[in-house]
N, C-alpha and C. Protein backbone atom coordinates (compact mmCIF):
# COMPACT_ATOMS: atom_id res chain seq x y z
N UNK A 1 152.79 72.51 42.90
CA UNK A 1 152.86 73.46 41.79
C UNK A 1 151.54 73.45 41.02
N UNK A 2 151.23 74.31 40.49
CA UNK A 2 149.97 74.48 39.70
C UNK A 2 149.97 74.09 38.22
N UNK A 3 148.82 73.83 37.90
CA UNK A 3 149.35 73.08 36.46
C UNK A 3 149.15 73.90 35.63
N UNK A 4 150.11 73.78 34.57
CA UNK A 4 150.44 74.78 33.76
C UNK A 4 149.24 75.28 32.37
N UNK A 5 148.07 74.31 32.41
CA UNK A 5 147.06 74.31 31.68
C UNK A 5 145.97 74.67 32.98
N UNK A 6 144.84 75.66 32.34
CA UNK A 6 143.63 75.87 32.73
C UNK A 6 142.49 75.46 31.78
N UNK A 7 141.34 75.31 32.14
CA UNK A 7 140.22 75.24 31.00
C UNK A 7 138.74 76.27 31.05
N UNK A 8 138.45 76.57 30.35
CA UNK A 8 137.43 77.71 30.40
C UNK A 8 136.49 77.43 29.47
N UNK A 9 135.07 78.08 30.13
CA UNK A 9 134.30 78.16 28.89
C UNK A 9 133.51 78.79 28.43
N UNK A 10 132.95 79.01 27.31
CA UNK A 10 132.31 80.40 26.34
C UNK A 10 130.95 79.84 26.02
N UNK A 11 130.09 80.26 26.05
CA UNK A 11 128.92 80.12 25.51
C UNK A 11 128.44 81.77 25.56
N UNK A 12 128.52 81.85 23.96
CA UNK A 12 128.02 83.43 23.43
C UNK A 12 127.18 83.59 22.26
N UNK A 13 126.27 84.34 22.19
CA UNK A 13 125.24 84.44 20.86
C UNK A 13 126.48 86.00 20.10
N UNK A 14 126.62 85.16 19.03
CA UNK A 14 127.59 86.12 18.14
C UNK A 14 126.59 87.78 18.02
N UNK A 15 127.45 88.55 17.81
CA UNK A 15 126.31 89.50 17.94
C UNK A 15 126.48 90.28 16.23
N UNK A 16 127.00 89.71 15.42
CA UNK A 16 126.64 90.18 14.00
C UNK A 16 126.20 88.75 13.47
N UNK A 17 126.53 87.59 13.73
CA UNK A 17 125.70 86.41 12.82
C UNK A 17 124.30 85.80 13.76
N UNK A 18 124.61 86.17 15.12
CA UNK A 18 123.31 85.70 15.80
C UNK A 18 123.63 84.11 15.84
N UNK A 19 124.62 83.39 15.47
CA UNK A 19 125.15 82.30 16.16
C UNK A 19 125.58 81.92 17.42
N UNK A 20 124.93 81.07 17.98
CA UNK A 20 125.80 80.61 19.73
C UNK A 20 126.92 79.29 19.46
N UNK A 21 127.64 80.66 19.97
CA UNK A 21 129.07 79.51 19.93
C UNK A 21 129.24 79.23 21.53
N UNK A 22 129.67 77.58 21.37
CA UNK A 22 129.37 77.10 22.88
C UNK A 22 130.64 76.36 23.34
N UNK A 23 131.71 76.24 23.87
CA UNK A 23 133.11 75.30 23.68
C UNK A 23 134.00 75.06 25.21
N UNK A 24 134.58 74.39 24.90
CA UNK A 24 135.35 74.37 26.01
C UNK A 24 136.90 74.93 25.52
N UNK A 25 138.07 75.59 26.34
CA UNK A 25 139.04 76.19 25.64
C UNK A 25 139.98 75.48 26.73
N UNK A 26 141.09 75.10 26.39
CA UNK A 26 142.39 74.89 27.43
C UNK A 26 143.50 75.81 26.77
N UNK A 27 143.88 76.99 27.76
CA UNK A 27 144.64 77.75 27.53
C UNK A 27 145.91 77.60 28.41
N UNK A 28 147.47 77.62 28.10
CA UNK A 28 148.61 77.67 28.62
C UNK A 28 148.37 78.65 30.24
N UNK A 29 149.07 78.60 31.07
CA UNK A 29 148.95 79.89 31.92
C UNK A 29 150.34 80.71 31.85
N UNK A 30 151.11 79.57 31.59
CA UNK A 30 152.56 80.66 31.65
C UNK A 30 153.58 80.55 30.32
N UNK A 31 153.80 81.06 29.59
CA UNK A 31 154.30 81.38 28.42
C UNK A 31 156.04 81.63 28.24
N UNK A 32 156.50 80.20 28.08
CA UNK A 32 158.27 80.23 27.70
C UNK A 32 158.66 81.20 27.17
N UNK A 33 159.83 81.61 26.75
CA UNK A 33 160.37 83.04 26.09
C UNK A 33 160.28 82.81 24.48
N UNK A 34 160.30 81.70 24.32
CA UNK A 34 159.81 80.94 22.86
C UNK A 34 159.07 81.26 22.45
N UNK A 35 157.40 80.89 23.79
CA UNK A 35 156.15 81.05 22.97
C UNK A 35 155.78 82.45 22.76
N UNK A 36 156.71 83.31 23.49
CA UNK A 36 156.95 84.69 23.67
C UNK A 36 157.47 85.51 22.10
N UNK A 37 158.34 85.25 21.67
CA UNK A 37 158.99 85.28 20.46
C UNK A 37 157.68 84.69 19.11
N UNK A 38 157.25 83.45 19.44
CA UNK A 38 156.02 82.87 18.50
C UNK A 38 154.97 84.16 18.31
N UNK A 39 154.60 84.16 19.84
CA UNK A 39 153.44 85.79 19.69
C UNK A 39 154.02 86.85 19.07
N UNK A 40 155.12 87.07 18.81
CA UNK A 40 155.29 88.43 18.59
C UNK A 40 155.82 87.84 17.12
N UNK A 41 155.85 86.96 16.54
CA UNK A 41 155.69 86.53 15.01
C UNK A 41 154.82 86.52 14.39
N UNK A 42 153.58 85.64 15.54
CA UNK A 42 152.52 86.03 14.93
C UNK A 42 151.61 86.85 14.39
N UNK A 43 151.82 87.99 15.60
CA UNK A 43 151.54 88.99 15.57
C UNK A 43 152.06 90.57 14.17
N UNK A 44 153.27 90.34 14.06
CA UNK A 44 153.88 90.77 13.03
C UNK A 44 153.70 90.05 11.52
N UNK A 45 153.23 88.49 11.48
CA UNK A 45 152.42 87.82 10.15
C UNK A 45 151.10 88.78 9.77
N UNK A 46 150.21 88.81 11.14
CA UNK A 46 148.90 88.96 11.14
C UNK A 46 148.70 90.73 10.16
N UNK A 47 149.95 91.35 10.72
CA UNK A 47 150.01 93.08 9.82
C UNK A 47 150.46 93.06 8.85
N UNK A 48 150.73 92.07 8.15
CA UNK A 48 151.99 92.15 7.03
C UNK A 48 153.22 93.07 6.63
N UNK A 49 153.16 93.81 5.46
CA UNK A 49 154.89 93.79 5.37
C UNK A 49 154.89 95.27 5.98
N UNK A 50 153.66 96.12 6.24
CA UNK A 50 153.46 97.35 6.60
C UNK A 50 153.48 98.01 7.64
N UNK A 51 153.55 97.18 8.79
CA UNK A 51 152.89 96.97 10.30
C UNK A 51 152.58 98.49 10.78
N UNK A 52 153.27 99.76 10.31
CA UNK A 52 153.52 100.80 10.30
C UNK A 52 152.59 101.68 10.08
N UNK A 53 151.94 101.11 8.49
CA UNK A 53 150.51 101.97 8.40
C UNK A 53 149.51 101.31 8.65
N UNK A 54 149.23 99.98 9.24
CA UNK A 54 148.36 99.76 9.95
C UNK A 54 146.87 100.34 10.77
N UNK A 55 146.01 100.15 10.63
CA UNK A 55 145.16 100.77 11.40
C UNK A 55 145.11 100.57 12.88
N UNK A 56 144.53 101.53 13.59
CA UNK A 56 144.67 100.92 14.99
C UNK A 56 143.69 99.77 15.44
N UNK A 57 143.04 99.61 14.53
CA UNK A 57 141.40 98.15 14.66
C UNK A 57 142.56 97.04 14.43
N UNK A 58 143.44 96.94 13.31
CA UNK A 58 144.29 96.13 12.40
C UNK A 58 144.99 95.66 14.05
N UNK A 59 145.83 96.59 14.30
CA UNK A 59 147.11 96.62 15.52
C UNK A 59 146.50 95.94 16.44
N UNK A 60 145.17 96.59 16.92
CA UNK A 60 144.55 95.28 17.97
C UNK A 60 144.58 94.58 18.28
N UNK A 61 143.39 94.15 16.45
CA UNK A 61 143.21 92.40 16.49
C UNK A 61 144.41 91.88 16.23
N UNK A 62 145.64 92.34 15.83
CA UNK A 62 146.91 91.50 16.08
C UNK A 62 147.06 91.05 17.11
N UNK A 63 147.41 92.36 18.02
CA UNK A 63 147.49 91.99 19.58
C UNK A 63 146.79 90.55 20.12
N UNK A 64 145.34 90.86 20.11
CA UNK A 64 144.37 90.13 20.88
C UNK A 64 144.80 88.62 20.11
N UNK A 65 144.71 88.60 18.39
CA UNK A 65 144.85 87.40 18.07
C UNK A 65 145.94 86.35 17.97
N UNK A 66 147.35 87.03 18.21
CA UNK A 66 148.23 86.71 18.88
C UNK A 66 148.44 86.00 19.95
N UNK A 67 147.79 86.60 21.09
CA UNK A 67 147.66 86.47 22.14
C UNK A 67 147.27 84.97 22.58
N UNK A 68 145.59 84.99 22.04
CA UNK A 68 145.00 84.23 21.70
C UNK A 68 145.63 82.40 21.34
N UNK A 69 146.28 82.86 20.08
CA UNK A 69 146.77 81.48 19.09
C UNK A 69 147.77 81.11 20.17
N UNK A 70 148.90 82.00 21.18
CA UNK A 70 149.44 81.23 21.38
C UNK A 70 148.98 80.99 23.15
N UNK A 71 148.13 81.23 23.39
CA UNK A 71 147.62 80.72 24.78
C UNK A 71 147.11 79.22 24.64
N UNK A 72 145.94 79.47 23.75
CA UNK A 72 144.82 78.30 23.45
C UNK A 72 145.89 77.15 22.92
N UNK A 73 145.45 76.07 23.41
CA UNK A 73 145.89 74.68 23.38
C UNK A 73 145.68 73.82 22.54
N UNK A 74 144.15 73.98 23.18
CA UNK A 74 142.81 73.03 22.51
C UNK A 74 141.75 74.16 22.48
N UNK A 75 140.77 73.82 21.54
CA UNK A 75 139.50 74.69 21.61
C UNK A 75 138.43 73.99 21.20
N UNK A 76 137.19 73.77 20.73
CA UNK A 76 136.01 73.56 19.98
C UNK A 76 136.01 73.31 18.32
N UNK A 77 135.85 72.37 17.86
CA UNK A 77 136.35 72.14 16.07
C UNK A 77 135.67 73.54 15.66
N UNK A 78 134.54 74.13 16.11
CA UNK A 78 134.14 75.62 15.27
C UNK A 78 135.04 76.69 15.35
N UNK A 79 135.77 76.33 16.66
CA UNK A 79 137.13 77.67 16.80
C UNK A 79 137.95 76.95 16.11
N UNK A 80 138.63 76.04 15.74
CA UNK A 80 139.53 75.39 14.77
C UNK A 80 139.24 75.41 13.18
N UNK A 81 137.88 75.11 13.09
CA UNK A 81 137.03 75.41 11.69
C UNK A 81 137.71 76.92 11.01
N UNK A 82 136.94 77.97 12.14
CA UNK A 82 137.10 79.17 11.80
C UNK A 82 138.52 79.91 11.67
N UNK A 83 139.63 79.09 11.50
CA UNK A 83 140.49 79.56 11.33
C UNK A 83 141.22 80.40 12.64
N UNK A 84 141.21 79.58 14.08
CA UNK A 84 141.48 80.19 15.21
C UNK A 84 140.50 81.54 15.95
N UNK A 85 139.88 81.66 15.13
CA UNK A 85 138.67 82.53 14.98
C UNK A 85 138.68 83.63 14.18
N UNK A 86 140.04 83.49 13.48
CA UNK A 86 140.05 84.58 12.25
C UNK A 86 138.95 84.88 11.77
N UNK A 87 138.32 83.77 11.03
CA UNK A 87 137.67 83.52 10.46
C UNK A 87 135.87 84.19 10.99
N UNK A 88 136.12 84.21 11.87
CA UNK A 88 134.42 84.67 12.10
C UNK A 88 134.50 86.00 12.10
N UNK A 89 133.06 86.34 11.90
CA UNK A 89 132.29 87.60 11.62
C UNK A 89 132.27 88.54 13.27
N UNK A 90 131.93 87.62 14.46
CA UNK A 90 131.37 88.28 15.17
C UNK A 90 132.67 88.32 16.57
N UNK A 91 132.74 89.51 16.50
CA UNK A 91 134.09 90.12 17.75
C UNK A 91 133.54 90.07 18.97
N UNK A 92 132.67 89.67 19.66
CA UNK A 92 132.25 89.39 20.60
C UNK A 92 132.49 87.59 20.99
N UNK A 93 132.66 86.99 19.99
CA UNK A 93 132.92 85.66 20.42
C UNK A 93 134.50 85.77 20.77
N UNK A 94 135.30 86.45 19.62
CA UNK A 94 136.92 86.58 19.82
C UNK A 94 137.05 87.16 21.41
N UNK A 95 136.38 88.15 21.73
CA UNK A 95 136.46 89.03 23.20
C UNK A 95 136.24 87.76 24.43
N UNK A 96 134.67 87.06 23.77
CA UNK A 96 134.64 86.09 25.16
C UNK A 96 135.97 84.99 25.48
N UNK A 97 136.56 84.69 24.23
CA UNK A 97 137.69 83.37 24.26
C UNK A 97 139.09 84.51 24.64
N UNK A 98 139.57 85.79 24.69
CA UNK A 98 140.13 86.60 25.20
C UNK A 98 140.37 86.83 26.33
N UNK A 99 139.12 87.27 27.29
CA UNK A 99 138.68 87.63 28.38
C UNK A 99 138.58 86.44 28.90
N UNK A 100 138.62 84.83 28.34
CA UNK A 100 139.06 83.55 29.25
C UNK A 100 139.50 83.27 29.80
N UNK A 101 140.89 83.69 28.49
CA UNK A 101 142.36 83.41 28.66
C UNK A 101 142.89 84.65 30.32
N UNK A 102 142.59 85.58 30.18
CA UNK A 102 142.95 86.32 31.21
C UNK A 102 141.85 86.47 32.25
N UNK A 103 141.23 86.02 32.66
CA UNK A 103 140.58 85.37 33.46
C UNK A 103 141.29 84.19 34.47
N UNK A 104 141.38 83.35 33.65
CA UNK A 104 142.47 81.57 34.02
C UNK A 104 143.56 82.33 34.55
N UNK A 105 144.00 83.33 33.59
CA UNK A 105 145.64 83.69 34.12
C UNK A 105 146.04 84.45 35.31
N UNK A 106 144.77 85.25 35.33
CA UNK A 106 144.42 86.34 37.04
C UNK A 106 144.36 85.14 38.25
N UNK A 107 143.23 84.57 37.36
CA UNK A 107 143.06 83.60 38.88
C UNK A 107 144.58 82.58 39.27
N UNK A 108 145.10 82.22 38.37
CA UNK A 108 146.58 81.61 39.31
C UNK A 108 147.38 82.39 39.31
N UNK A 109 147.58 83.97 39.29
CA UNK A 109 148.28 84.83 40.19
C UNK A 109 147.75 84.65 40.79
N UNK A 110 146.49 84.77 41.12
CA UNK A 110 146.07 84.99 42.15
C UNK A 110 146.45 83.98 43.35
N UNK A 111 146.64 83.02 42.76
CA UNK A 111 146.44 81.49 43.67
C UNK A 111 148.05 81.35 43.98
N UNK A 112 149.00 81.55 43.57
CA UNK A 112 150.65 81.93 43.20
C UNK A 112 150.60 82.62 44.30
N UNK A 113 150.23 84.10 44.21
CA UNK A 113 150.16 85.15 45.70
C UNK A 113 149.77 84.27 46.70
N UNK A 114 149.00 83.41 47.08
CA UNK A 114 147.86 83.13 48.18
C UNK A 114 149.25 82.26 48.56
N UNK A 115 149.30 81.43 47.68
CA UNK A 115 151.03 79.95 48.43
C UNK A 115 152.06 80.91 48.75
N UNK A 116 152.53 82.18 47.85
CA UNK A 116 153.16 82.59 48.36
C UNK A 116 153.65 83.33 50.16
N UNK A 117 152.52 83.98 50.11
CA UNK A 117 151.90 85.00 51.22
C UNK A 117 151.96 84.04 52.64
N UNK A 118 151.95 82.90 52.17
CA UNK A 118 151.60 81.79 53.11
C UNK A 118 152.55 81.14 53.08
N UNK A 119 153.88 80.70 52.06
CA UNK A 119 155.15 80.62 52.66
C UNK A 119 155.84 81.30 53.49
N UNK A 120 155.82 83.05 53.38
CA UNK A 120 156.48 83.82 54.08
C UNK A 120 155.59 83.67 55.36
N UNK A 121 154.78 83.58 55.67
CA UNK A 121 153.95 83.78 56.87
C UNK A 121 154.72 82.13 57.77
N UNK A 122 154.74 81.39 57.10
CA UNK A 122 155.18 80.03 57.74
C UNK A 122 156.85 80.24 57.52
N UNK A 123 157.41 80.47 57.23
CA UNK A 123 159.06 81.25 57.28
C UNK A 123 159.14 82.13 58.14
N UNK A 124 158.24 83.25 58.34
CA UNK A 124 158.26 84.02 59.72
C UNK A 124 158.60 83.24 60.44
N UNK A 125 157.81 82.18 60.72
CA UNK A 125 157.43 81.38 62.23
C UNK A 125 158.86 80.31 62.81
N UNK A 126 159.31 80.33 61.56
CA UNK A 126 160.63 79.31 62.25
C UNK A 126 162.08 79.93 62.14
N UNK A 127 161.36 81.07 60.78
CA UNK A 127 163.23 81.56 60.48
C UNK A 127 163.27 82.73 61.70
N UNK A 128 164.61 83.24 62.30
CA UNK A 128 164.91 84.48 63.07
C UNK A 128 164.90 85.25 61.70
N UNK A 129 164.57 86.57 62.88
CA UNK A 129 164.62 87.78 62.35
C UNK A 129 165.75 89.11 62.36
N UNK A 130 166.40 88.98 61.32
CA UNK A 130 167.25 90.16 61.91
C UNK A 130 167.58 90.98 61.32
N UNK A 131 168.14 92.34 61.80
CA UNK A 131 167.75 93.69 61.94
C UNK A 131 169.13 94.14 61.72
């Protein structure tokens, strides 16, 4: 079985503070119906009591930062500093720790398909076939 943690990493020059943020991230790959329910709390904290008139920039960064809080594990004390990355100025660092997380998560579908594809192929070979 594959383990249920991946690790990734970011090294990006912020592109409104001109800071390089540099870290290592361990993100979940597969998400209980819990942590499922958590995201979509969080996500509904992050808009407050309005979610409705919201902007669509607002609705986003819910999305994405949602997403985010409940993937990431562990991160870098500057992504912890910054308030999960609320806190920073520059959306290009939030995008690179984003684009991590689904990155890690493509690649063990991907790797999920490959054992799979290759059970049935070795089940061909011993189970009959019938019609």
């Amino acid at each position: 079985m594959a383990s249920a943690n991946s690790t990734f990493t970011v090294d990006v020059v912020g592109e409104i503070t001109g800071e390089k943020w540099v870290g290592s991230f361990t993100t979940r790959l597969q998400l209980s119906h819990a942590d499922q329910f958590r995201r979509d709390e969080i996500r509904r904290r992050l808009l407050g009591a309005n979610p409705e008139s919201a902007s669509p920039r607002a609705l986003n960064a819910a999305e994405v930062f949602s997403e985010i809080s409940i993937h990431i594990t562990d991160a870098p004390q500057w992504w912890k500093g910054n308030n999960g990355g609320l806190d920073l100025a520059d959306d290009n660092v939030v995008a690179a720790v984003f684009d991590g997380i689904v990155a890690e998560k493509t690649k063990a579908a991907a790797e999920t398909k490959k054992r799979a594809d290759a059970a049935l192929e070795e089940l061909k070979k011993t189970a009959p076939v019938t019609k």
